[in-house]
C-alpha atoms as a PDB file:
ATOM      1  CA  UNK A   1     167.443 102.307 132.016  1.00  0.00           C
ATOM      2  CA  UNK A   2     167.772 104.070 128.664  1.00  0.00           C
ATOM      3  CA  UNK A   3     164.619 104.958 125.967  1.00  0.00           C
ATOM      4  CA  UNK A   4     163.127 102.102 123.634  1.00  0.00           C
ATOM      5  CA  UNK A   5     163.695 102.786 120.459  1.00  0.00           C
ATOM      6  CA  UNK A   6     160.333 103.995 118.667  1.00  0.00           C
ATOM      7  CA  UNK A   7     158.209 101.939 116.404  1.00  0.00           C
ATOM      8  CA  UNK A   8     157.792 102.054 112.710  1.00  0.00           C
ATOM      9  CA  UNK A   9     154.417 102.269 110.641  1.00  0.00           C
ATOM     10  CA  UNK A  10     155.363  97.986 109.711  1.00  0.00           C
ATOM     11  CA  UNK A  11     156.310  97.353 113.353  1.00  0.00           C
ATOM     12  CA  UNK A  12     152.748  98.463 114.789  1.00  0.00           C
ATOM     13  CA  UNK A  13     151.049  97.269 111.405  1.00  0.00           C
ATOM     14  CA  UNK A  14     152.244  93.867 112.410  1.00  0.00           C
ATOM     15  CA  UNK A  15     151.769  94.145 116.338  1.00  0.00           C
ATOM     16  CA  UNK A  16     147.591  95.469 115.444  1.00  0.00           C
ATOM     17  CA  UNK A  17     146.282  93.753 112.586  1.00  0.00           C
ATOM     18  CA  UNK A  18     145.313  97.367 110.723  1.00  0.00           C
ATOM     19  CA  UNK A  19     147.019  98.427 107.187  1.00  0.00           C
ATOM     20  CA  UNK A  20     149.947 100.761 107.553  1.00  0.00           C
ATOM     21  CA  UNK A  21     147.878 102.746 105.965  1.00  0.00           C
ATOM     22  CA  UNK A  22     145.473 103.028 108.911  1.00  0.00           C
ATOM     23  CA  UNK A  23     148.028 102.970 110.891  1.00  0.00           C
ATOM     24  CA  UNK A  24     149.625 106.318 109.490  1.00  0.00           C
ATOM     25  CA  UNK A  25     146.489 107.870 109.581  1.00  0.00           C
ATOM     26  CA  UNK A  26     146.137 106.645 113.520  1.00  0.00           C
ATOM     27  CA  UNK A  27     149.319 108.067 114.440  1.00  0.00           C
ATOM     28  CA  UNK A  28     150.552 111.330 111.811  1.00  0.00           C
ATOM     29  CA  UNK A  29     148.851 113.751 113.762  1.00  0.00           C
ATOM     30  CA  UNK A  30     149.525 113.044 117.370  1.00  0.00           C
ATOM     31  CA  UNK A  31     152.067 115.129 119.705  1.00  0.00           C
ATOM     32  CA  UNK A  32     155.100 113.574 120.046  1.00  0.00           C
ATOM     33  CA  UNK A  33     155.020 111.184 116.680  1.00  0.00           C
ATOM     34  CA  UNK A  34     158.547 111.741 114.735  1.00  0.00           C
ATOM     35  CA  UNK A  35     158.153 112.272 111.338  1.00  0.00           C
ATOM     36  CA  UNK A  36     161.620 113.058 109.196  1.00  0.00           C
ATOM     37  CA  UNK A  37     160.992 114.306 105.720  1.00  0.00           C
ATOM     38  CA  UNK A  38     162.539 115.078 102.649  1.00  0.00           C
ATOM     39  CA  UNK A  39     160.422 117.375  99.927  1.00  0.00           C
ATOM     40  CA  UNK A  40     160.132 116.549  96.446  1.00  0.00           C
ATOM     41  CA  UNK A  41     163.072 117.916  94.238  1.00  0.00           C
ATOM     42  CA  UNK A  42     163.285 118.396  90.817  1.00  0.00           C
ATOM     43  CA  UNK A  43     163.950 114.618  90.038  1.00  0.00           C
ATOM     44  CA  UNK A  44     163.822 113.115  93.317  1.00  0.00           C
ATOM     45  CA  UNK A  45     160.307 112.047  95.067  1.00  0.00           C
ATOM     46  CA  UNK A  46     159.414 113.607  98.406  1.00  0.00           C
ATOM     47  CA  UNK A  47     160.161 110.715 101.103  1.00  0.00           C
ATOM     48  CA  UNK A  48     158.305 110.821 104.924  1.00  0.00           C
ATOM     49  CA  UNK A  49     159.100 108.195 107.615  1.00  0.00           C
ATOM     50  CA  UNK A  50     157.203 108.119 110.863  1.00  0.00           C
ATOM     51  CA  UNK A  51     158.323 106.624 114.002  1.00  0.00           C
ATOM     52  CA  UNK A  52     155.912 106.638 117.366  1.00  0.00           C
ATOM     53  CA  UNK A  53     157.767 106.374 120.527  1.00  0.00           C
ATOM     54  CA  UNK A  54     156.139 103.383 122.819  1.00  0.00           C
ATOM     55  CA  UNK A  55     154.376 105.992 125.115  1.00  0.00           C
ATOM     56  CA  UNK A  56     152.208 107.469 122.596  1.00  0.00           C
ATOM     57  CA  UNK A  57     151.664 103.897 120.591  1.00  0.00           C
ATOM     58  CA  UNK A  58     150.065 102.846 124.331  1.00  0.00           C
ATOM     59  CA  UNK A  59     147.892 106.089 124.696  1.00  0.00           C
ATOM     60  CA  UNK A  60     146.572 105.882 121.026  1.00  0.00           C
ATOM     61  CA  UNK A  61     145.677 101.960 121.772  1.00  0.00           C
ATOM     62  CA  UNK A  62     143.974 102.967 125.445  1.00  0.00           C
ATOM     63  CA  UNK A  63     142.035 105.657 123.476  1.00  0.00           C
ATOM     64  CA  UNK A  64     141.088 103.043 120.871  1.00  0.00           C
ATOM     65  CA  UNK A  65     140.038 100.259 123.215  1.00  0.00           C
ATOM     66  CA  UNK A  66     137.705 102.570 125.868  1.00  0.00           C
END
């Protein structure tokens, strides 16, 4: 049985009821979260996605609820 393929900021926005914007701030700082980045250049914005594999989505939402 291969990995699930980790959620998106939208994906656990929907699945919770909180903003994505909660929901990045839930989520940007624990172990394990991907987050794939590109800085700022000279006429290009800096771009960030997040993705949070199913294991840590579940131990975020067990802390949450105890």
């Amino acid at each position: 049985m291969g990995e699930q393929r980790p959620y998106t900021i939208a994906e656990i926005a929907a699945m919770t009821g909180f903003s994505k914007q909660t929901v990045t701030r839930l989520f940007e700082r624990e172990p394990g979260v991907l987050i794939l980045a590109r800085p700022e250049q000279k006429h290009k914005r800096g771009y960030r996605s997040i993705r949070i594999p199913r294991h840590i989505y579940e131990r975020v939402v067990r802390k949450l609820t105890v």
